[in-house]
C-alpha atoms as a PDB file:
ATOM      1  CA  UNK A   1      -4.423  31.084  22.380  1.00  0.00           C
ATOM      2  CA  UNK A   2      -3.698  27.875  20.886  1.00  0.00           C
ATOM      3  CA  UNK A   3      -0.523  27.259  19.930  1.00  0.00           C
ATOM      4  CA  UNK A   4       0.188  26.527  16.048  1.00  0.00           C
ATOM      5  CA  UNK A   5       2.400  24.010  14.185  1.00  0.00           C
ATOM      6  CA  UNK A   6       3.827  26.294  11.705  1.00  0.00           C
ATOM      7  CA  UNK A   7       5.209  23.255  10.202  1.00  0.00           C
ATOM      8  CA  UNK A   8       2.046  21.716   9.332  1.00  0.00           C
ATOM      9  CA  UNK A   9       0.594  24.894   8.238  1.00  0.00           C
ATOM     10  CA  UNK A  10       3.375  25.362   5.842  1.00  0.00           C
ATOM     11  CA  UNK A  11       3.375  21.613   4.562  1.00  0.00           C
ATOM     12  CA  UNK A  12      -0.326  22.223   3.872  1.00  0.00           C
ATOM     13  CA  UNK A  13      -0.121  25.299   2.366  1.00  0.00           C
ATOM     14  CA  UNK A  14       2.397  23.689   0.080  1.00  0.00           C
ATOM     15  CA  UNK A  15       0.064  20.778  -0.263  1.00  0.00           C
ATOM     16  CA  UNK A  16      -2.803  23.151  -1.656  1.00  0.00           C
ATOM     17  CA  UNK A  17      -0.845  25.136  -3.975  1.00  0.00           C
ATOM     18  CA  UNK A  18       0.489  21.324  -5.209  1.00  0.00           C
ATOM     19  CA  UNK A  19      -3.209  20.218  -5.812  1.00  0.00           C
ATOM     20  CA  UNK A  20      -3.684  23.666  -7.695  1.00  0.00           C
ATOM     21  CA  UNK A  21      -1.526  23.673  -9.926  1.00  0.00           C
ATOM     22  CA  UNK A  22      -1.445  19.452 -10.730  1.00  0.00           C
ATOM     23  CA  UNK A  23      -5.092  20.767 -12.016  1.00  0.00           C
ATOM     24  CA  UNK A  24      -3.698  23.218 -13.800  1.00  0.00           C
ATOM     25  CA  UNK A  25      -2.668  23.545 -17.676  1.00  0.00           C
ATOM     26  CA  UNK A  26       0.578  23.679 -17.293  1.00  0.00           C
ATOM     27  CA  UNK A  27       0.604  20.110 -16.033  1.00  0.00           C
ATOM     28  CA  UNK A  28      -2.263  18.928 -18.387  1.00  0.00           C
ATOM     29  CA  UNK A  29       0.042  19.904 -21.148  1.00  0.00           C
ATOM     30  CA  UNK A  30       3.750  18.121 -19.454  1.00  0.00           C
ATOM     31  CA  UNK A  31       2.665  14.670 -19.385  1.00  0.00           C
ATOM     32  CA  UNK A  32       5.990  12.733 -19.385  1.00  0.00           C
ATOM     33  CA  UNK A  33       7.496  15.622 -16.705  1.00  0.00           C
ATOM     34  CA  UNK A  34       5.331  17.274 -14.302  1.00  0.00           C
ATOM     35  CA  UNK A  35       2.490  15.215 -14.257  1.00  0.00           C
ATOM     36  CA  UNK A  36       4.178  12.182 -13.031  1.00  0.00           C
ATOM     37  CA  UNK A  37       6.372  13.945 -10.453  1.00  0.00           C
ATOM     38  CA  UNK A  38       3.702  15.966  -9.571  1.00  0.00           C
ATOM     39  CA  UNK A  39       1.130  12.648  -8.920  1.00  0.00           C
ATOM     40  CA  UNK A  40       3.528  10.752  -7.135  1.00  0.00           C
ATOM     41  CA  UNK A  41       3.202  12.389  -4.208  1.00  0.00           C
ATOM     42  CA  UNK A  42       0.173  14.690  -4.113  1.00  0.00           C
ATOM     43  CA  UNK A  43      -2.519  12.380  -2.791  1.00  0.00           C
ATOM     44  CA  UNK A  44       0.090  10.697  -0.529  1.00  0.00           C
ATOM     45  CA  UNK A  45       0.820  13.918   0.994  1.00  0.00           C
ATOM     46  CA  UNK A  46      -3.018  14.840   1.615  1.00  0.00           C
ATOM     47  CA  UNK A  47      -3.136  11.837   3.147  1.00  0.00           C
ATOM     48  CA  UNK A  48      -0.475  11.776   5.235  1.00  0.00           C
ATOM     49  CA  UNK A  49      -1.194  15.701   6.763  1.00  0.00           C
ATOM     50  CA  UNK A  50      -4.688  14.263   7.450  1.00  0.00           C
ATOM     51  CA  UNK A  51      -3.630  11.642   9.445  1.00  0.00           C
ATOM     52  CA  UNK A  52      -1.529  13.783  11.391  1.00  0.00           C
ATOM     53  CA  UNK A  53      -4.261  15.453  13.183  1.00  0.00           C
ATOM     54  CA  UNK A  54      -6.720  12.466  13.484  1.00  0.00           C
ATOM     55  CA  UNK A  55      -8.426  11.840  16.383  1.00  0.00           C
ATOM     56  CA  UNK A  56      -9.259   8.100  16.389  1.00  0.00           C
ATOM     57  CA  UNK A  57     -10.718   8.151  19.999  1.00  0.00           C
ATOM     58  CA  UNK A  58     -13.878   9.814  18.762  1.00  0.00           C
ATOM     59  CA  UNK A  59     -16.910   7.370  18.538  1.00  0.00           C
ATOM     60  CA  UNK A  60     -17.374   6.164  15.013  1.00  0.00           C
ATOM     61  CA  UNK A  61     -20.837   7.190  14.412  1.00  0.00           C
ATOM     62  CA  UNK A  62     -20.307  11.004  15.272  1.00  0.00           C
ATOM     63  CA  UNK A  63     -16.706  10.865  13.139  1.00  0.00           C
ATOM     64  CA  UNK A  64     -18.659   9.215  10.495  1.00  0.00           C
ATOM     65  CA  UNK A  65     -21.331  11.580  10.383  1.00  0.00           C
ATOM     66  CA  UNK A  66     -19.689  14.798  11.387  1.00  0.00           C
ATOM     67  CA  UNK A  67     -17.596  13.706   8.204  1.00  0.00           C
ATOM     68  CA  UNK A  68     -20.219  13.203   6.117  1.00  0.00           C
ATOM     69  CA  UNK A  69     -21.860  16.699   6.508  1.00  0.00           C
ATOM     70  CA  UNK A  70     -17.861  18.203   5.163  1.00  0.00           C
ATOM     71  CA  UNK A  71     -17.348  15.959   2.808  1.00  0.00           C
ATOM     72  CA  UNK A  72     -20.725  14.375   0.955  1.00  0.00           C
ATOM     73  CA  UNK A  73     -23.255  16.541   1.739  1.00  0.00           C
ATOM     74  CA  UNK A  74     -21.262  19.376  -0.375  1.00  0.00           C
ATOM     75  CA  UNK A  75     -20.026  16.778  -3.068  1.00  0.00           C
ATOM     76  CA  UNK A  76     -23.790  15.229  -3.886  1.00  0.00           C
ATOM     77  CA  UNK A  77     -25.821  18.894  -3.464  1.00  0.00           C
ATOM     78  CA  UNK A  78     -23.269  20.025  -6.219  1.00  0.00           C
ATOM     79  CA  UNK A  79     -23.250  17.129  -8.200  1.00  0.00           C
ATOM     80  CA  UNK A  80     -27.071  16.037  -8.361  1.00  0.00           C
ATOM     81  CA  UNK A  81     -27.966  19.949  -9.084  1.00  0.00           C
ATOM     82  CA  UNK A  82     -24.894  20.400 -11.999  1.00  0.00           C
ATOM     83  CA  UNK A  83     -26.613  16.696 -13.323  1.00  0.00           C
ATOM     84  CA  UNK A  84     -30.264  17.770 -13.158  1.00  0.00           C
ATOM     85  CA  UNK A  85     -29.928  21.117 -14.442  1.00  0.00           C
ATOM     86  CA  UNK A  86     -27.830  20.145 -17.211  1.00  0.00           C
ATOM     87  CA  UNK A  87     -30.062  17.228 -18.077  1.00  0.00           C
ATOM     88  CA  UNK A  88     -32.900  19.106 -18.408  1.00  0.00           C
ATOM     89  CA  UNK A  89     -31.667  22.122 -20.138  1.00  0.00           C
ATOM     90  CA  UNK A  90     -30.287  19.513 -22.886  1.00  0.00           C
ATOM     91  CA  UNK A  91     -33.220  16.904 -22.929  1.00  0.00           C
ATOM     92  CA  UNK A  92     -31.096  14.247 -21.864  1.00  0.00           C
ATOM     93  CA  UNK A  93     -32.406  11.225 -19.315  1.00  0.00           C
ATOM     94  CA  UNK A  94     -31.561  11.706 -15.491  1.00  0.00           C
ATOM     95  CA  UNK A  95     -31.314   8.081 -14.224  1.00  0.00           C
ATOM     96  CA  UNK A  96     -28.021   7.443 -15.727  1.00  0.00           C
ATOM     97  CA  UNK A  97     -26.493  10.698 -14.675  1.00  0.00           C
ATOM     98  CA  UNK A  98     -27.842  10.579 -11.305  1.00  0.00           C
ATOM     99  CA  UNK A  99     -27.024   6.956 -10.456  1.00  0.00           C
ATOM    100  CA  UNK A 100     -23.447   8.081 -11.715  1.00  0.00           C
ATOM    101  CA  UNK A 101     -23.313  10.663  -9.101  1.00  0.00           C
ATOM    102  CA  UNK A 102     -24.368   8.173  -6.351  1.00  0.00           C
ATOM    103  CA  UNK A 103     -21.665   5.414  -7.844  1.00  0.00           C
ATOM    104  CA  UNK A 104     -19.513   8.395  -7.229  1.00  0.00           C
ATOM    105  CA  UNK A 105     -16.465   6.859  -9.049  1.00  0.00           C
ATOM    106  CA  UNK A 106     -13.918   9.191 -11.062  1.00  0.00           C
ATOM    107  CA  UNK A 107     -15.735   7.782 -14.460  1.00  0.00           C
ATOM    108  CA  UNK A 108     -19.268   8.544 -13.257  1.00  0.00           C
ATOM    109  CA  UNK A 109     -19.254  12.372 -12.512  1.00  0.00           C
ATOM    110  CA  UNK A 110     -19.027  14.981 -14.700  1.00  0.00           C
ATOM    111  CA  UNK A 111     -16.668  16.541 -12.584  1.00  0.00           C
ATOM    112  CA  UNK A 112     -14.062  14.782 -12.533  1.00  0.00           C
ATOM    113  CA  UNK A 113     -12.105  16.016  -9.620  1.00  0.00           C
ATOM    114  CA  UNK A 114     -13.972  16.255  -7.129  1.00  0.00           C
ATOM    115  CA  UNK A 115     -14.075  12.028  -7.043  1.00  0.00           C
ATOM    116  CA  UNK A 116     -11.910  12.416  -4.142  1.00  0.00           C
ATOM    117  CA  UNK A 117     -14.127  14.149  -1.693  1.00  0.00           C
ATOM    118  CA  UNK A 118     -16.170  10.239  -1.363  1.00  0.00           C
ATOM    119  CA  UNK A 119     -13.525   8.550  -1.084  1.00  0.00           C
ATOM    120  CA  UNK A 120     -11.472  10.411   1.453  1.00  0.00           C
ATOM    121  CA  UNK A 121     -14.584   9.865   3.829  1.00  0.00           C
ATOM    122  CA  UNK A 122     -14.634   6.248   3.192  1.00  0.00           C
ATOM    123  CA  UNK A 123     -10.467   6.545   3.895  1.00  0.00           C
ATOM    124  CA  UNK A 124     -11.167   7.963   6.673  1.00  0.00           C
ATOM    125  CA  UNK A 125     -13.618   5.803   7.739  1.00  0.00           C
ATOM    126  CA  UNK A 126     -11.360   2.588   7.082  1.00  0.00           C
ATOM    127  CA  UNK A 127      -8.444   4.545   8.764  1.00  0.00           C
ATOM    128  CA  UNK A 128     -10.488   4.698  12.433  1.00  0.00           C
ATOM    129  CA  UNK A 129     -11.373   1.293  12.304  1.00  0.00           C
ATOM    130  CA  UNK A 130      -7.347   0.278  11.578  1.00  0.00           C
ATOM    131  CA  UNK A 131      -6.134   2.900  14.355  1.00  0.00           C
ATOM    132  CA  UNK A 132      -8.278   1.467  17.050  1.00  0.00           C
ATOM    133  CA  UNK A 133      -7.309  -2.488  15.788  1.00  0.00           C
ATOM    134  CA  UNK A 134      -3.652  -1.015  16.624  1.00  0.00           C
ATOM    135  CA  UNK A 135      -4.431   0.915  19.943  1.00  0.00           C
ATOM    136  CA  UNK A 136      -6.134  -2.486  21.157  1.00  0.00           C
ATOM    137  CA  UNK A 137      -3.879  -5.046  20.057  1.00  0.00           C
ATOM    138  CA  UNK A 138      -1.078  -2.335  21.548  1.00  0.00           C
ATOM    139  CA  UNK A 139       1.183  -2.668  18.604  1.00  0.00           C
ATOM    140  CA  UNK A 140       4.370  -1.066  18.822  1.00  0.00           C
ATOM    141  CA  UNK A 141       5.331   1.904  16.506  1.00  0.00           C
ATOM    142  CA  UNK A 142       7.616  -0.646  14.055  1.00  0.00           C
ATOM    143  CA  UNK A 143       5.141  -3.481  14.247  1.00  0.00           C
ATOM    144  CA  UNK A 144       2.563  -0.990  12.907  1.00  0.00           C
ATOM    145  CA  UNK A 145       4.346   0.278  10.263  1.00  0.00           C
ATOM    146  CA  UNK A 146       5.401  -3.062   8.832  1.00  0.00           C
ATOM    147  CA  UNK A 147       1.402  -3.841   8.989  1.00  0.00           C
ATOM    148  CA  UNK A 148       1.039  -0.525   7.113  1.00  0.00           C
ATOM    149  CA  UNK A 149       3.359  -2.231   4.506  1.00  0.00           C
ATOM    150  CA  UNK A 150       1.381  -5.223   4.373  1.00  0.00           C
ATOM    151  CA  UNK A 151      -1.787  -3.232   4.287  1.00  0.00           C
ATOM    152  CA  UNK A 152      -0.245  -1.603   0.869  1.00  0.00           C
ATOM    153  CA  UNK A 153       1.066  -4.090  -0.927  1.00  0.00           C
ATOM    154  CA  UNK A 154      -2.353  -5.745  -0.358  1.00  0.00           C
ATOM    155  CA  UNK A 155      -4.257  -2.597  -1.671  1.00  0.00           C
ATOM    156  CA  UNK A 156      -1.561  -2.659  -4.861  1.00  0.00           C
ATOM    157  CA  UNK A 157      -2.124  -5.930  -5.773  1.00  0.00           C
ATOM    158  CA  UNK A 158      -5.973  -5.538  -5.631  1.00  0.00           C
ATOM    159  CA  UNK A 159      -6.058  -2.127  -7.490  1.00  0.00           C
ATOM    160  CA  UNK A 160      -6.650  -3.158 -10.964  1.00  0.00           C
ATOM    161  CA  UNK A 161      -9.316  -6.030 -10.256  1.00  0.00           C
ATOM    162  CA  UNK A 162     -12.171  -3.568 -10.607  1.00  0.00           C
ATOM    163  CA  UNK A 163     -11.573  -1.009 -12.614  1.00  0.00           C
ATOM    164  CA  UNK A 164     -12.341  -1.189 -16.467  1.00  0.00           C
ATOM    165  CA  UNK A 165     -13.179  -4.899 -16.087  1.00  0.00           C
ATOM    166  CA  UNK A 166     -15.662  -6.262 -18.972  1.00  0.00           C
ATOM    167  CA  UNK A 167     -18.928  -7.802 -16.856  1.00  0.00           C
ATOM    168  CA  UNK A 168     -21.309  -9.473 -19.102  1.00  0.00           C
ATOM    169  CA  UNK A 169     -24.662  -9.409 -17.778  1.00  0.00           C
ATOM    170  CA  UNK A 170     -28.080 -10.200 -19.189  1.00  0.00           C
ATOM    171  CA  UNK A 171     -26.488 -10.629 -22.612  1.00  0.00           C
ATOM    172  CA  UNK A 172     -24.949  -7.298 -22.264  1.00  0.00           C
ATOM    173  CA  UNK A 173     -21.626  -5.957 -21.568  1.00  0.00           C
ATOM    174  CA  UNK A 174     -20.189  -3.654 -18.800  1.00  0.00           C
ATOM    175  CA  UNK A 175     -17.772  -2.076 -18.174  1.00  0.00           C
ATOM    176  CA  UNK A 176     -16.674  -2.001 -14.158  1.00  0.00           C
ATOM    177  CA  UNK A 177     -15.588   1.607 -13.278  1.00  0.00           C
ATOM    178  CA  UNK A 178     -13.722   0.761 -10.277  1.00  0.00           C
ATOM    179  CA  UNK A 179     -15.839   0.528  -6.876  1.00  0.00           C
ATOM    180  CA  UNK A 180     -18.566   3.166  -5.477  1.00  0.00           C
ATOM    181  CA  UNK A 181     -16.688   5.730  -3.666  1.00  0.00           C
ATOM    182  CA  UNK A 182     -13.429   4.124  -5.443  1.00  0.00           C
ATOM    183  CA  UNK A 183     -13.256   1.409  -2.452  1.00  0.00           C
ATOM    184  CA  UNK A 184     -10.777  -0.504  -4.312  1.00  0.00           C
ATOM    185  CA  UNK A 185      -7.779   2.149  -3.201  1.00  0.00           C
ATOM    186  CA  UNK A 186      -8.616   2.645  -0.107  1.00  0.00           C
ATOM    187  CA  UNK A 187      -5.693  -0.015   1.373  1.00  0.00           C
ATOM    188  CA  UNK A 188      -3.065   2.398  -0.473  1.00  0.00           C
ATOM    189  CA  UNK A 189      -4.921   5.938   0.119  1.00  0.00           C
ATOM    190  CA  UNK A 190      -5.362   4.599   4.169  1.00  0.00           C
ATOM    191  CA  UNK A 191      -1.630   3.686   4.424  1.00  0.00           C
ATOM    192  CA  UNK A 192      -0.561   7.007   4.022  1.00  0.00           C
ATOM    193  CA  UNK A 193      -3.610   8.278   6.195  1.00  0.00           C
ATOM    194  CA  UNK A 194      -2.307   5.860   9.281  1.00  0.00           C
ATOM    195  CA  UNK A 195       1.208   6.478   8.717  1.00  0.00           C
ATOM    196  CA  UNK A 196       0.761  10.387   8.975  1.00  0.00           C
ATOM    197  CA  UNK A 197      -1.254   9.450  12.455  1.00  0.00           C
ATOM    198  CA  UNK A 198       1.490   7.067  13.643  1.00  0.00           C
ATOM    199  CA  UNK A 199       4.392   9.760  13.070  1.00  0.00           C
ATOM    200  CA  UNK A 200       2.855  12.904  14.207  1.00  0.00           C
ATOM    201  CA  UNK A 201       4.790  12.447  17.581  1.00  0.00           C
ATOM    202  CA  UNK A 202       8.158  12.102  15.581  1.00  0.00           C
ATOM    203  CA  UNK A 203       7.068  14.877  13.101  1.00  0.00           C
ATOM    204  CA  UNK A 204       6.656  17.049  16.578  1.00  0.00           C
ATOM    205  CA  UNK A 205       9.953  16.259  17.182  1.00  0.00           C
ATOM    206  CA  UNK A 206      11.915  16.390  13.760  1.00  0.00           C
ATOM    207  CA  UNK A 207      13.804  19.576  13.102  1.00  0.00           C
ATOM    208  CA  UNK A 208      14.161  19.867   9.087  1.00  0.00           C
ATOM    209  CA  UNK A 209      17.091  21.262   7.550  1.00  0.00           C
ATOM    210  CA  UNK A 210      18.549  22.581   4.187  1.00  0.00           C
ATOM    211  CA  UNK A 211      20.820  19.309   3.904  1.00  0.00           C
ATOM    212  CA  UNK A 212      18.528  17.122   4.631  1.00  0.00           C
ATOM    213  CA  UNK A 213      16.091  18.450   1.935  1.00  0.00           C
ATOM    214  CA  UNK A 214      19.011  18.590  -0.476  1.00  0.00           C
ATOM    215  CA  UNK A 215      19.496  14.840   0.295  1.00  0.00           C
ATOM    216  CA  UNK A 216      15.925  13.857  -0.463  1.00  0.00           C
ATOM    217  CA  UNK A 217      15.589  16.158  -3.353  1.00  0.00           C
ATOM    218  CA  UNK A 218      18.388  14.328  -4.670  1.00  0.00           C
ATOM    219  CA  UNK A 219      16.939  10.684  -3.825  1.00  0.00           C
ATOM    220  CA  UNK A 220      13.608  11.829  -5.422  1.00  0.00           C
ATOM    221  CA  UNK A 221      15.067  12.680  -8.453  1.00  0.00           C
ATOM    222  CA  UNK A 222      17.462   9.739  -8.272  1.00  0.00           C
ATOM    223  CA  UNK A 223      14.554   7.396  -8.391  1.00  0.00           C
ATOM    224  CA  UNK A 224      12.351   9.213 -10.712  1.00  0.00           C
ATOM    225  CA  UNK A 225      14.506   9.443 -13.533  1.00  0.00           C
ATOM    226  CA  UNK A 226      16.031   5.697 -12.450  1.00  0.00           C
ATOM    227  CA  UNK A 227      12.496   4.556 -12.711  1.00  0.00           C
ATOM    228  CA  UNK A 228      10.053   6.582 -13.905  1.00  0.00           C
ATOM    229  CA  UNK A 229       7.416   5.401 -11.616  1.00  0.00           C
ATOM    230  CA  UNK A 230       4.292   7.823 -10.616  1.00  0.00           C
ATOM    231  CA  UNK A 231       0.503   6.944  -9.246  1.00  0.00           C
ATOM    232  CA  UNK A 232      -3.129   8.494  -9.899  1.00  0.00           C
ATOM    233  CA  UNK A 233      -4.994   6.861  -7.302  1.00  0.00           C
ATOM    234  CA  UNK A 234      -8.182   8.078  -9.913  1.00  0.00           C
ATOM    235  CA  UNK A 235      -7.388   6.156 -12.327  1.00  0.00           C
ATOM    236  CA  UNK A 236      -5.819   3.353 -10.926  1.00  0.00           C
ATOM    237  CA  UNK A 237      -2.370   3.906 -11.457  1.00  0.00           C
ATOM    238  CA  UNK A 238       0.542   2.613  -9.260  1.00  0.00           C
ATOM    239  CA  UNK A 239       3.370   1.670 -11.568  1.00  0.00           C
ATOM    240  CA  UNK A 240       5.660  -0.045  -9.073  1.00  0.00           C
ATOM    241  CA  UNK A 241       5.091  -1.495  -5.315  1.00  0.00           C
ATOM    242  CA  UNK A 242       8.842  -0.251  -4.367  1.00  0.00           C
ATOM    243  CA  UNK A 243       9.349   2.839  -6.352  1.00  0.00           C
ATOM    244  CA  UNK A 244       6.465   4.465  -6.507  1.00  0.00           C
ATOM    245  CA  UNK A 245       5.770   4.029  -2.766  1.00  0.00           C
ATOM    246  CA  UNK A 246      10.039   5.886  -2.062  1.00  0.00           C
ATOM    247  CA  UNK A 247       8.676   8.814  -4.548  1.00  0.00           C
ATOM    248  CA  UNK A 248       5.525   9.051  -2.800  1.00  0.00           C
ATOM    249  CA  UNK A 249       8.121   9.040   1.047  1.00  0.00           C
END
């Protein structure tokens, strides 16, 4: 039998029942409290579990499709018969609907959540590529982290350059809804993807203990109220390159 992490299946356990209830009304209706505690380090935390159990020696074409089949497959079946259905039960046109589902940006879909399931593939995706740049350069654990670093403050800066950006075109207006697949984050989502991947063999290691989640309890809250910094990766949030990334740690 195969032995289990009970770490990791508590952490994302946790995670889930995070992601629940950030959906929930209760946050919906707290949005100077738990909303932005709650969003500063939700997504980072999927991430980061993800990239814990990443195998980046599997060929890219089978990762990329194996992926594909959990992850787009269920997202565009849903979404193009919740579009069509709707459309035609209400007489509306299907183009525009339709080509928002394959844009597949937060702003497109009708469901709004479920923007993440596209772009965690193309995370993912972006993440293999990165991982096997490190494994063949054979970058040491510190030298890849400080890349990891670079990698976000790059992904930061870049994060508003494509999302609700005017285009004129033809005579008309646009406006940009970020990237298909919400490209433009996928520096900062990836960073926390790699760095879960990079750590795992510390995380093996690490024994957790009641001070030392007093102590970051206490640093979180320390920097929260200091700063009042969060992130929503859907909307193209990421109030501060220093703070936000410690409340998201």
């Amino acid at each position: 039998m195969k032995h289990r992490w009970i770490q990791m299946d508590i952490a994302k356990g946790i995670g889930i029942l995070m992601i629940v209830y950030g959906h929930s009304w209760f946050v919906a209706n707290s949005l100077e409290l738990q909303y932005p505690i709650i969003a500063s380090f939700i997504l980072p935390l999927f991430f980061f579990l993800s990239g814990v159990f990443f195998k980046p020696e599997q060929p890219f074409v089978e990762m990329a499709v194996r992926k594909a089949d959990g992850l787009l497959k269920p997202f565009f079946f849903t979404m193009l018969v919740y579009v069509i259905v709707r459309d035609v039960l209400r007489g509306q046109p299907l183009l525009p609907d339709i080509g928002g589902v394959l844009y597949a940006s937060v702003d497109t879909i009708p469901w709004q959540a479920l923007w993440f399931l596209p772009h965690f593939w193309v995370a993912i995706l972006f993440s293999w590529v990165m991982l096997r740049l490190i494994q063949r350069l054979k970058l040491s654990l510190p030298v890849s982290c400080l890349l990891m670093v670079l990698q976000l403050l790059i992904g930061i800066w870049i994060l508003p350059w494509f999302w609700q950006v005017p285009v004129s075109i033809g005579g008309q207006t646009w406006v940009v809804p970020g990237l298909p697949f919400g490209l433009e984050i996928t520096l900062i989502s990836s960073t926390y993807f790699i760095c879960g991947y990079l750590l795992r063999d510390w995380l093996r290691r690490h024994e957790g203990s009641w001070l030392a989640l007093v102590i970051s309890v206490a640093l979180f809250a320390a920097v929260f109220l200091g700063s009042h910094a969060t992130m929503d990766l859907a909307q193209r949030r990421y109030d501060h390159w220093l703070w936000t990334s410690l409340l998201a740690v």
